[in-house]
PDB file of N, CA and C in Angstrom:
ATOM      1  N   UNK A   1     -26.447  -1.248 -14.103  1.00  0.00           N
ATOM      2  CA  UNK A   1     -25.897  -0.851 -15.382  1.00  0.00           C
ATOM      3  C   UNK A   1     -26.118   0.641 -15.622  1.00  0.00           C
ATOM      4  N   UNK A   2     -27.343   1.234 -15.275  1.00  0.00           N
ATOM      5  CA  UNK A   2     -27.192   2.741 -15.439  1.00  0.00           C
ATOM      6  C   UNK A   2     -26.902   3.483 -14.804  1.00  0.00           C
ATOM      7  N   UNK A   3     -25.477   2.954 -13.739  1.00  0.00           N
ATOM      8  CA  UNK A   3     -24.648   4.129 -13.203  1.00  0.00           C
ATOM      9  C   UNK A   3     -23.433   3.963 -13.950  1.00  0.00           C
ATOM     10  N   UNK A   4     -23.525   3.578 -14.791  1.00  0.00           N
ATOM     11  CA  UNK A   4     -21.828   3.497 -15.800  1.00  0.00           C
ATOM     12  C   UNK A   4     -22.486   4.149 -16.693  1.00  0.00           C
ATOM     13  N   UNK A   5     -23.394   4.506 -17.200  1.00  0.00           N
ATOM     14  CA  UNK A   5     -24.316   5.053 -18.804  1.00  0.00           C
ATOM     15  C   UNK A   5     -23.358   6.416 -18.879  1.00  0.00           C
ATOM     16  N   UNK A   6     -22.692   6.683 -17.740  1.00  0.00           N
ATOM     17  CA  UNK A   6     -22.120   8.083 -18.052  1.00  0.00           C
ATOM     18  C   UNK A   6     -20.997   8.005 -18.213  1.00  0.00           C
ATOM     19  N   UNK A   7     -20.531   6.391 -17.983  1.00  0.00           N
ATOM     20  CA  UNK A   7     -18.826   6.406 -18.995  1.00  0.00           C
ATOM     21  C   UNK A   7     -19.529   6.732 -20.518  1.00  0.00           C
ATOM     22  N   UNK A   8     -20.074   5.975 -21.002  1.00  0.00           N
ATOM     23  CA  UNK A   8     -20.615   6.516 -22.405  1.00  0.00           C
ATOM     24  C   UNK A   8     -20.905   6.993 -22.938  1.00  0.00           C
ATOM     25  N   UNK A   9     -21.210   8.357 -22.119  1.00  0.00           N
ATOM     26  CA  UNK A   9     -21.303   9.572 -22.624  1.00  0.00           C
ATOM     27  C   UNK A   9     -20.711  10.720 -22.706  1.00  0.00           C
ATOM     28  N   UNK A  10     -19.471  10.406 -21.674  1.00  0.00           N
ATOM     29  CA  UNK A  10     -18.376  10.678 -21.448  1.00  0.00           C
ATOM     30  C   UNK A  10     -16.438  10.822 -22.503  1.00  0.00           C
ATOM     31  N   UNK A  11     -17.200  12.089 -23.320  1.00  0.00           N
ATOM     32  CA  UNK A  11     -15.921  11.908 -24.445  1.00  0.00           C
ATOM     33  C   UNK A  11     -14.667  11.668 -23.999  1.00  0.00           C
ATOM     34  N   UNK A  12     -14.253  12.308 -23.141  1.00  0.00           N
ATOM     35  CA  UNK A  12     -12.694  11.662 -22.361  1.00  0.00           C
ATOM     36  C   UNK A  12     -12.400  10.432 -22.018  1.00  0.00           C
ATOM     37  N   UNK A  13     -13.683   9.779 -22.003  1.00  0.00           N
ATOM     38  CA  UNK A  13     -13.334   8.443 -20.885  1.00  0.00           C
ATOM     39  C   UNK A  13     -13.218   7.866 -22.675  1.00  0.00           C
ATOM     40  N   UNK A  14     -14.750   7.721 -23.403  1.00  0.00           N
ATOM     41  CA  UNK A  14     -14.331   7.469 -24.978  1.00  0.00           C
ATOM     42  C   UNK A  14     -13.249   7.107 -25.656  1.00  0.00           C
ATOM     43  N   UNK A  15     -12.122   8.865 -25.360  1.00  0.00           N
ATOM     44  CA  UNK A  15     -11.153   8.695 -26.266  1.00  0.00           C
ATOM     45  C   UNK A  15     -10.404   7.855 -25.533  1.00  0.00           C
ATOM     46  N   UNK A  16     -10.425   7.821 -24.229  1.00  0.00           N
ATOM     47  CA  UNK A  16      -8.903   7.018 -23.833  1.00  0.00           C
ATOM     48  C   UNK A  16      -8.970   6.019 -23.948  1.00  0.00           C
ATOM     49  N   UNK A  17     -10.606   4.990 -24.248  1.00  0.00           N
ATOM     50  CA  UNK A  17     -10.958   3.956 -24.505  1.00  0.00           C
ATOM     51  C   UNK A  17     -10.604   3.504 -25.568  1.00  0.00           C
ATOM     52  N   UNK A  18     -10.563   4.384 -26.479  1.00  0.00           N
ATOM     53  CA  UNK A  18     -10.206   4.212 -27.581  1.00  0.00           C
ATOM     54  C   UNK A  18      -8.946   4.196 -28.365  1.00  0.00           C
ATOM     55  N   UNK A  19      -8.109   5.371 -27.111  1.00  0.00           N
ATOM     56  CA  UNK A  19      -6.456   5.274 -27.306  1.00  0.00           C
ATOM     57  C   UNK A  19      -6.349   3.851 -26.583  1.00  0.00           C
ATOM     58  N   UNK A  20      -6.929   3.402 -25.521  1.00  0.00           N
ATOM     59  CA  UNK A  20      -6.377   2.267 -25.004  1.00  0.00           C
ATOM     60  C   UNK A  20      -6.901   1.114 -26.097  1.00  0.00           C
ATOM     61  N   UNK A  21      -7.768   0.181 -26.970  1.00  0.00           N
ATOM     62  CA  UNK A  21      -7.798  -0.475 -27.226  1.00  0.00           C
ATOM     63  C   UNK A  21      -6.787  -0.512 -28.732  1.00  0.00           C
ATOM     64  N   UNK A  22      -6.477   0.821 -29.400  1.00  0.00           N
ATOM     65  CA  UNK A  22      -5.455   0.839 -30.474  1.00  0.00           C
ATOM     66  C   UNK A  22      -3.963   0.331 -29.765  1.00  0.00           C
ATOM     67  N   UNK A  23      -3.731   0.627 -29.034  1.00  0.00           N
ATOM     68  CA  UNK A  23      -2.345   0.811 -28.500  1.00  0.00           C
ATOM     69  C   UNK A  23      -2.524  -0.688 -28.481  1.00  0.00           C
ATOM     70  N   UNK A  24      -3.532  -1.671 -27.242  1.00  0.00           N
ATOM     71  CA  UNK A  24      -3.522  -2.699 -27.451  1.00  0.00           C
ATOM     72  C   UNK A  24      -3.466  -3.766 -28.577  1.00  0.00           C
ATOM     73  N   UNK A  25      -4.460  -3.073 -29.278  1.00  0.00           N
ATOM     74  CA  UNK A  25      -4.064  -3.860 -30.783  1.00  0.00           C
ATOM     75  C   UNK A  25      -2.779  -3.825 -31.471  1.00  0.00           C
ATOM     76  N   UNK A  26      -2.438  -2.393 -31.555  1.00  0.00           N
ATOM     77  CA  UNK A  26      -0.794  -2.724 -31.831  1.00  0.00           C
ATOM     78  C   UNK A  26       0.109  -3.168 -31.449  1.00  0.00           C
ATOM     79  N   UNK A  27      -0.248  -3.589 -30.368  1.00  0.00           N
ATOM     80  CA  UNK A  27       1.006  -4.482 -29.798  1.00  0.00           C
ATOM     81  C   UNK A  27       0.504  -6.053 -30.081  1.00  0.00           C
ATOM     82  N   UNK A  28      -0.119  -6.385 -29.701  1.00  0.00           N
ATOM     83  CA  UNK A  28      -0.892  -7.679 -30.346  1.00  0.00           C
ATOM     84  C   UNK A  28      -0.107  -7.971 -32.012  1.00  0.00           C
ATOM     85  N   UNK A  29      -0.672  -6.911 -32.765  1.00  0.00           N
ATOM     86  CA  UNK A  29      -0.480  -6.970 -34.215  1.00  0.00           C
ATOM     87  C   UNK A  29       1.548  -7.218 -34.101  1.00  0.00           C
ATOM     88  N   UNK A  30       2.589  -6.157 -33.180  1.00  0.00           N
ATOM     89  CA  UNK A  30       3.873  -6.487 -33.236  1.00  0.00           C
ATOM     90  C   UNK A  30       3.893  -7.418 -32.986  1.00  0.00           C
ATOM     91  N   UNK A  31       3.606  -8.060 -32.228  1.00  0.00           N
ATOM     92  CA  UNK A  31       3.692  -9.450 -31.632  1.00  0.00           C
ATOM     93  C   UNK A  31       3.692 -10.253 -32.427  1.00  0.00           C
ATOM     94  N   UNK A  32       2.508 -10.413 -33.494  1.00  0.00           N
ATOM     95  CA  UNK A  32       2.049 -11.272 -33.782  1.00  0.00           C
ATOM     96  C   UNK A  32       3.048 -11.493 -34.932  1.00  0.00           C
ATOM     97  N   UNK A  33       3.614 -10.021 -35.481  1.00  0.00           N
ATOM     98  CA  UNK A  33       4.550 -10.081 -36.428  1.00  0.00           C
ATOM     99  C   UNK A  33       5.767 -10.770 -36.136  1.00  0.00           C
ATOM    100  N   UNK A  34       6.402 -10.315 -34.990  1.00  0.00           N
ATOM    101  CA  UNK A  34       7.380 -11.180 -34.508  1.00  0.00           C
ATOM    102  C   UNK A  34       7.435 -12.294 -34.220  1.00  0.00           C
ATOM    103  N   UNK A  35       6.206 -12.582 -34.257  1.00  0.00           N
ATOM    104  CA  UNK A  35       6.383 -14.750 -34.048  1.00  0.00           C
ATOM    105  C   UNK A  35       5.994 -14.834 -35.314  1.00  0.00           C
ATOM    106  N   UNK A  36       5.669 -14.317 -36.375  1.00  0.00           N
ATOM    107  CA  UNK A  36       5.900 -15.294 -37.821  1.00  0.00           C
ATOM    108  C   UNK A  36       7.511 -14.971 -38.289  1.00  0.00           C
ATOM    109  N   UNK A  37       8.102 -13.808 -37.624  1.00  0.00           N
ATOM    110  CA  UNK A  37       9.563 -13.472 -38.622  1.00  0.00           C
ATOM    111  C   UNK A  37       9.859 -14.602 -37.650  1.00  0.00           C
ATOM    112  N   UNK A  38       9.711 -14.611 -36.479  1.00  0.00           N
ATOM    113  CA  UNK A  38      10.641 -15.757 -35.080  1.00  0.00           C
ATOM    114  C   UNK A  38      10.227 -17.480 -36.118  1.00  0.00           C
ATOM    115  N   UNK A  39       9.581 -18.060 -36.368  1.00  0.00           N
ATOM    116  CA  UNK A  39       9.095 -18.832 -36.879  1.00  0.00           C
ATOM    117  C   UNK A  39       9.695 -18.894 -37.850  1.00  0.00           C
ATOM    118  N   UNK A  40       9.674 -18.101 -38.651  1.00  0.00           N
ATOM    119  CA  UNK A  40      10.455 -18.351 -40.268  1.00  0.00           C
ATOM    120  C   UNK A  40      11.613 -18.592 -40.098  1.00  0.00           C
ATOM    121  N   UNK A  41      12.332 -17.594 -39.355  1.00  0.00           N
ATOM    122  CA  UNK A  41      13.806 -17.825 -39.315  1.00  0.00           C
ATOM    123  C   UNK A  41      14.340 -19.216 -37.942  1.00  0.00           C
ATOM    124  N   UNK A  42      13.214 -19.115 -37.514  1.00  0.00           N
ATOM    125  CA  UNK A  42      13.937 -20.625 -36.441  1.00  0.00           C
ATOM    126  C   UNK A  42      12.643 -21.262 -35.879  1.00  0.00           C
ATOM    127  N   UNK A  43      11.873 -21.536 -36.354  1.00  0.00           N
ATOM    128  CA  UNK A  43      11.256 -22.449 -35.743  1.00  0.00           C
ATOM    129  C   UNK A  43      10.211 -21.745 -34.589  1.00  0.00           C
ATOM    130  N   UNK A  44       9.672 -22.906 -33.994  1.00  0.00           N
ATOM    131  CA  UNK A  44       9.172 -23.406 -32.473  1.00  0.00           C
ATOM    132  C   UNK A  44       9.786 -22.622 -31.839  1.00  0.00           C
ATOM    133  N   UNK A  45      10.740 -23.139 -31.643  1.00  0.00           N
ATOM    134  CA  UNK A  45      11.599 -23.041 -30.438  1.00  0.00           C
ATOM    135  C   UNK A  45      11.923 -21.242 -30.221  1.00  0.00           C
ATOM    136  N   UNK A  46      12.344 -20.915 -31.147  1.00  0.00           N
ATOM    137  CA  UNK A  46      12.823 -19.122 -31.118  1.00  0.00           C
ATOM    138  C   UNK A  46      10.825 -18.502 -30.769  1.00  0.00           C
ATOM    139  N   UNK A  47      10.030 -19.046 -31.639  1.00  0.00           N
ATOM    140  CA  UNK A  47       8.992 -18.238 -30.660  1.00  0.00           C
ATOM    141  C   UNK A  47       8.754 -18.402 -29.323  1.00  0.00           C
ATOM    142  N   UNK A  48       8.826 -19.776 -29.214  1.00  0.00           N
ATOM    143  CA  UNK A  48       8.499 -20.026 -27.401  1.00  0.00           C
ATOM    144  C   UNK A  48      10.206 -18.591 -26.259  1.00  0.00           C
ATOM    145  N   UNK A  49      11.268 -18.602 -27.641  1.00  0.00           N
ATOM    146  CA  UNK A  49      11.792 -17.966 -26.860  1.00  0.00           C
ATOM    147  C   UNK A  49      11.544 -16.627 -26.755  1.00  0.00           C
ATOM    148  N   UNK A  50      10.894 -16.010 -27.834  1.00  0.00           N
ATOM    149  CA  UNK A  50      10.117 -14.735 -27.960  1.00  0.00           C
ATOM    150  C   UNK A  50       9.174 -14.688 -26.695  1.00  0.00           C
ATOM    151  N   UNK A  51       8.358 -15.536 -26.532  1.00  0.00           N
ATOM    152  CA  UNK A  51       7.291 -15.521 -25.661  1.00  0.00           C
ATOM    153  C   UNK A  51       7.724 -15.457 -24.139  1.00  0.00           C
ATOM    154  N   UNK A  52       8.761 -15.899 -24.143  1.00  0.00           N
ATOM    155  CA  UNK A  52       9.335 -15.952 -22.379  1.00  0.00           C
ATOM    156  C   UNK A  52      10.116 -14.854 -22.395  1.00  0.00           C
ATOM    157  N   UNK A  53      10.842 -13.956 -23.552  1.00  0.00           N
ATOM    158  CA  UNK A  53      11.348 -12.551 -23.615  1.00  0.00           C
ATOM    159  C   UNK A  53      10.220 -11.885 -23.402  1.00  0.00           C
ATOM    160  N   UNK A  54       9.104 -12.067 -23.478  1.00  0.00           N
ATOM    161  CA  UNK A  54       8.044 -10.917 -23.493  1.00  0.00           C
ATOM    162  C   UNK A  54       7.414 -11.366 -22.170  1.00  0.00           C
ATOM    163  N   UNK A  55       7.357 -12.605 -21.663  1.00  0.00           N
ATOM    164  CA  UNK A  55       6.752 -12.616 -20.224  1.00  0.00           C
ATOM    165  C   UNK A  55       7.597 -12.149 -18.860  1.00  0.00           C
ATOM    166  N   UNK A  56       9.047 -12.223 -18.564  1.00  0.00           N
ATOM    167  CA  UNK A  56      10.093 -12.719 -17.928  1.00  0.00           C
ATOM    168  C   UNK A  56      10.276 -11.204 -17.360  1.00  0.00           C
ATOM    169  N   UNK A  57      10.030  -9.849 -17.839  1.00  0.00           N
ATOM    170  CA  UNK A  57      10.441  -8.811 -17.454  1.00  0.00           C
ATOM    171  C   UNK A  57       9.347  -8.455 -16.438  1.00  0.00           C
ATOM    172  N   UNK A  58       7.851  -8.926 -17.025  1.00  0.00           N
ATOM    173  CA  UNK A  58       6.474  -8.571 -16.015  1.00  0.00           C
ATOM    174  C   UNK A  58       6.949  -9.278 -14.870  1.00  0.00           C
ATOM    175  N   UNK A  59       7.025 -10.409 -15.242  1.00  0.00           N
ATOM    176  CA  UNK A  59       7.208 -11.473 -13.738  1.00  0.00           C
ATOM    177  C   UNK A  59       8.280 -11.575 -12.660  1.00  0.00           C
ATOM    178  N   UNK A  60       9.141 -10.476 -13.138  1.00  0.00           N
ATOM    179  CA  UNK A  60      10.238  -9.773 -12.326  1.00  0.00           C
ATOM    180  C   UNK A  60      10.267  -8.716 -11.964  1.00  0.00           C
ATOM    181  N   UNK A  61       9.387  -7.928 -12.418  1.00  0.00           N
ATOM    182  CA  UNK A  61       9.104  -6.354 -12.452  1.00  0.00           C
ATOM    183  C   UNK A  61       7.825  -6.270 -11.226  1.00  0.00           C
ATOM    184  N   UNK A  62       6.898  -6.619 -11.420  1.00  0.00           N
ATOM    185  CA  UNK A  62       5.475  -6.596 -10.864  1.00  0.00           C
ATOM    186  C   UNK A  62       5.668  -6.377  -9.235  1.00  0.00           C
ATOM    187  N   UNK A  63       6.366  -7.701  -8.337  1.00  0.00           N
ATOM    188  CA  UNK A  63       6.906  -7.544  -7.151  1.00  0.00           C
ATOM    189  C   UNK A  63       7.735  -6.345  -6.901  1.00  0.00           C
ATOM    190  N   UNK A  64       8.726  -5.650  -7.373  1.00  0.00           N
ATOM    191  CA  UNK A  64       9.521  -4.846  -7.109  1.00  0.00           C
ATOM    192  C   UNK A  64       8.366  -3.422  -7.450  1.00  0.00           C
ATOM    193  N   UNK A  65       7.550  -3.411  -8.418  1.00  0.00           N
ATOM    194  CA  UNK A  65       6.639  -2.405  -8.719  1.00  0.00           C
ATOM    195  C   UNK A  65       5.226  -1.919  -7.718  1.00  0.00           C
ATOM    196  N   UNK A  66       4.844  -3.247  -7.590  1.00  0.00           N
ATOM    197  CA  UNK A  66       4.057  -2.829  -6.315  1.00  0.00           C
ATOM    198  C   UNK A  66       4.103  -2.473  -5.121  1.00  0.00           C
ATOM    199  N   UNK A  67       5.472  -3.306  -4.705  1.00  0.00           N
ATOM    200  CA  UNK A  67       6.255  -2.910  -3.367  1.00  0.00           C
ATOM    201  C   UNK A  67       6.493  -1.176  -3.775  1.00  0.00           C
ATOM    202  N   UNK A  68       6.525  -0.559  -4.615  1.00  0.00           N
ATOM    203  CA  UNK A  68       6.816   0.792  -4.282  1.00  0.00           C
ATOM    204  C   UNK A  68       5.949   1.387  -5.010  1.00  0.00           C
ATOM    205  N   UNK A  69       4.698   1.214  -5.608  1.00  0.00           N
ATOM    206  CA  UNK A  69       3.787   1.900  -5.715  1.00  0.00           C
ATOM    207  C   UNK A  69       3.130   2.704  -4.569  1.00  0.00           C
ATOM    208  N   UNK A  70       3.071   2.749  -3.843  1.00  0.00           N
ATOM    209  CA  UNK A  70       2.183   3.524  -2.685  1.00  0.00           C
ATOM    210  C   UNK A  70       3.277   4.830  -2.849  1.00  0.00           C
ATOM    211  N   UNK A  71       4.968   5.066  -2.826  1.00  0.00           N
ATOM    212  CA  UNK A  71       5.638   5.661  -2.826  1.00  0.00           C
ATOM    213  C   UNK A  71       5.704   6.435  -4.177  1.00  0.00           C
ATOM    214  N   UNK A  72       5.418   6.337  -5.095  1.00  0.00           N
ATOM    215  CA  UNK A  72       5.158   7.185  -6.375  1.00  0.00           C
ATOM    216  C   UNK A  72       4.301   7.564  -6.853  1.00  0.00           C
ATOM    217  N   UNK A  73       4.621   8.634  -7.732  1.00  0.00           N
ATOM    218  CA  UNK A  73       3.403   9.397  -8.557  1.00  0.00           C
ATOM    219  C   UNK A  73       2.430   8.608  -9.251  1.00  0.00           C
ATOM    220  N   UNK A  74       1.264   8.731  -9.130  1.00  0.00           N
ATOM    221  CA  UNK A  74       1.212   7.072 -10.168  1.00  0.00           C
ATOM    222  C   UNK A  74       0.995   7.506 -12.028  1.00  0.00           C
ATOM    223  N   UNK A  75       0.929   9.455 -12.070  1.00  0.00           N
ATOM    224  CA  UNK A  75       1.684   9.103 -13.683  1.00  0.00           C
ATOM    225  C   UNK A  75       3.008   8.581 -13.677  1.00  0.00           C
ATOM    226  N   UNK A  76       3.915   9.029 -13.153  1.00  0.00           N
ATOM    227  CA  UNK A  76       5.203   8.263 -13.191  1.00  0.00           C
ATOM    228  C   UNK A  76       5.175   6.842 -12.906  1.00  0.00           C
ATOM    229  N   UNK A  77       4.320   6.025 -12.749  1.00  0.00           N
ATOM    230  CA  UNK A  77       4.248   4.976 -12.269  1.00  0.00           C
ATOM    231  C   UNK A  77       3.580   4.071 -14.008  1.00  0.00           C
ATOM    232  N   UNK A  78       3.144   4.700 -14.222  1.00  0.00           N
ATOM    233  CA  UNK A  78       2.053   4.300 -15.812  1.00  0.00           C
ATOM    234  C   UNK A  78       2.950   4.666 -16.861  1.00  0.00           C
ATOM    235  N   UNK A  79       4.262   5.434 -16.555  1.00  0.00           N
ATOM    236  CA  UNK A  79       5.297   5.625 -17.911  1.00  0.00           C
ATOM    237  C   UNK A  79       6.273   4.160 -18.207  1.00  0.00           C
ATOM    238  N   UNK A  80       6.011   3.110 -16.853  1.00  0.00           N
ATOM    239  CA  UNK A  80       6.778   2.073 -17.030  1.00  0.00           C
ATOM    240  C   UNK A  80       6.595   0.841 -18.253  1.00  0.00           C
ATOM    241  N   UNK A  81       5.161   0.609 -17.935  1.00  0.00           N
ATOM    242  CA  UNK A  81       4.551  -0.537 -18.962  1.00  0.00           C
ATOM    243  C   UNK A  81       4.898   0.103 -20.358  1.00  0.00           C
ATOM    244  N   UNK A  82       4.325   1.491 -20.436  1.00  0.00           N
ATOM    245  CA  UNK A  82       4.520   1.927 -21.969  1.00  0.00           C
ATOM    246  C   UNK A  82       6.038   2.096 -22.662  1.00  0.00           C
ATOM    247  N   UNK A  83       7.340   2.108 -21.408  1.00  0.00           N
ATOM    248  CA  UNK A  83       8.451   2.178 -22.000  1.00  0.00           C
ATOM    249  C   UNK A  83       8.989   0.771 -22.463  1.00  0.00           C
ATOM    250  N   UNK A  84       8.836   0.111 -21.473  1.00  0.00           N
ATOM    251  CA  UNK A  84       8.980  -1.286 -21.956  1.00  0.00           C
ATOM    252  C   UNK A  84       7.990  -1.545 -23.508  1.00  0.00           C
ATOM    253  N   UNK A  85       7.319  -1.687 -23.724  1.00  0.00           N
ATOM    254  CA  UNK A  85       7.276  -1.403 -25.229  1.00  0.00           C
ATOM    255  C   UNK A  85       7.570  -0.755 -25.933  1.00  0.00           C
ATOM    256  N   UNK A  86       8.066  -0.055 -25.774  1.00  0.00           N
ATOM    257  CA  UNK A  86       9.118   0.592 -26.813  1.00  0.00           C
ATOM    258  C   UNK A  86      10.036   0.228 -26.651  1.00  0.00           C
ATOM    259  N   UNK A  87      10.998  -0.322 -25.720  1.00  0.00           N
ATOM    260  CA  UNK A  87      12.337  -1.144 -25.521  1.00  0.00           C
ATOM    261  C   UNK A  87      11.849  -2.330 -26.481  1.00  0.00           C
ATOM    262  N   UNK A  88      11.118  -2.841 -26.281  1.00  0.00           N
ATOM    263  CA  UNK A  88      10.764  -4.071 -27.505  1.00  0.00           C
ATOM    264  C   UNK A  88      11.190  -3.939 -28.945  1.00  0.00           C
ATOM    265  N   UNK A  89      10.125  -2.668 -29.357  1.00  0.00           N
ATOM    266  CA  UNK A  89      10.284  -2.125 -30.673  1.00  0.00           C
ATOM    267  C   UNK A  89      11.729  -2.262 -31.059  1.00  0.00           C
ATOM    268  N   UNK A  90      12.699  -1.166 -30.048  1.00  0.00           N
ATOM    269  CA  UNK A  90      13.785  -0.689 -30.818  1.00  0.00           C
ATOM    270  C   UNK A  90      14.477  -1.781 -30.821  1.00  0.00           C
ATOM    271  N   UNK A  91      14.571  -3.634 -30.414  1.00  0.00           N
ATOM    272  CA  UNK A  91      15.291  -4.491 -30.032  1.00  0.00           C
ATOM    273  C   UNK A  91      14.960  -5.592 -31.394  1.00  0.00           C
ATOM    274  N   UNK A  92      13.863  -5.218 -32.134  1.00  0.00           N
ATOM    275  CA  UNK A  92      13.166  -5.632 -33.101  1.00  0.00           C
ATOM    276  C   UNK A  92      14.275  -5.474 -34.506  1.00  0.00           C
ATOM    277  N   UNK A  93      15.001  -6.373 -34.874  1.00  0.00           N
ATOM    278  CA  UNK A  93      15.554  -6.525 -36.217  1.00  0.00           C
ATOM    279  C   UNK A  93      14.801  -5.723 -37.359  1.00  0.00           C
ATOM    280  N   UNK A  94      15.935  -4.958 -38.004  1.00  0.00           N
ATOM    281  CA  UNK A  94      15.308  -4.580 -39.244  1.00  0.00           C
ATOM    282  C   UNK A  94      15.523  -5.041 -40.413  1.00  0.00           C
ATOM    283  N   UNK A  95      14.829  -5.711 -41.363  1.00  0.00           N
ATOM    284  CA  UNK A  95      15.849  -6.109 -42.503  1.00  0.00           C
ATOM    285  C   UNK A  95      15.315  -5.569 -44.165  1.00  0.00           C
TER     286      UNK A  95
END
């Protein structure tokens, strides 16, 4: 355990820890919003279909992504997950 003591003391590693668990929560929190509007307006059934819209792109993506990871930048490689959430967002009804 006290060869990690210096992630923790470590303000960079900190903030990104900290950008990473917000980002996570906000998506959690969209989510979570979208299966009560999915729910209200249809049921069961429209969340389970929410839920396979939000699984169905990883589980098609992942194979084709790793197969060419060794071949890319891997920042360019880390702009993918984060665009796909935002493709979510903007697909998100406003009312």
């Amino acid at each position: 355990m006290r060869q990690y003591l210096w992630l923790a003391r470590s303000k960079p590693i900190l903030l990104l820890l900290t950008a990473w668990c917000l980002s996570y929560a906000g998506d959690l929190a969209a989510f979570t919003a979208a299966s009560v509007y999915a729910f209200r307006a249809g049921g069961a059934g429209l969340v389970a279909v929410l839920g396979l819209l939000k699984a169905l792109p990883g589980a098609f993506l992942v194979p084709v992504v790793t197969s060419g990871s060794d071949r890319v930048r891997r920042e360019r490689l880390l702009i993918a997950p984060s665009c796909r959430g935002h493709c979510y967002s903007v697909r998100l009804p406003l009312r």
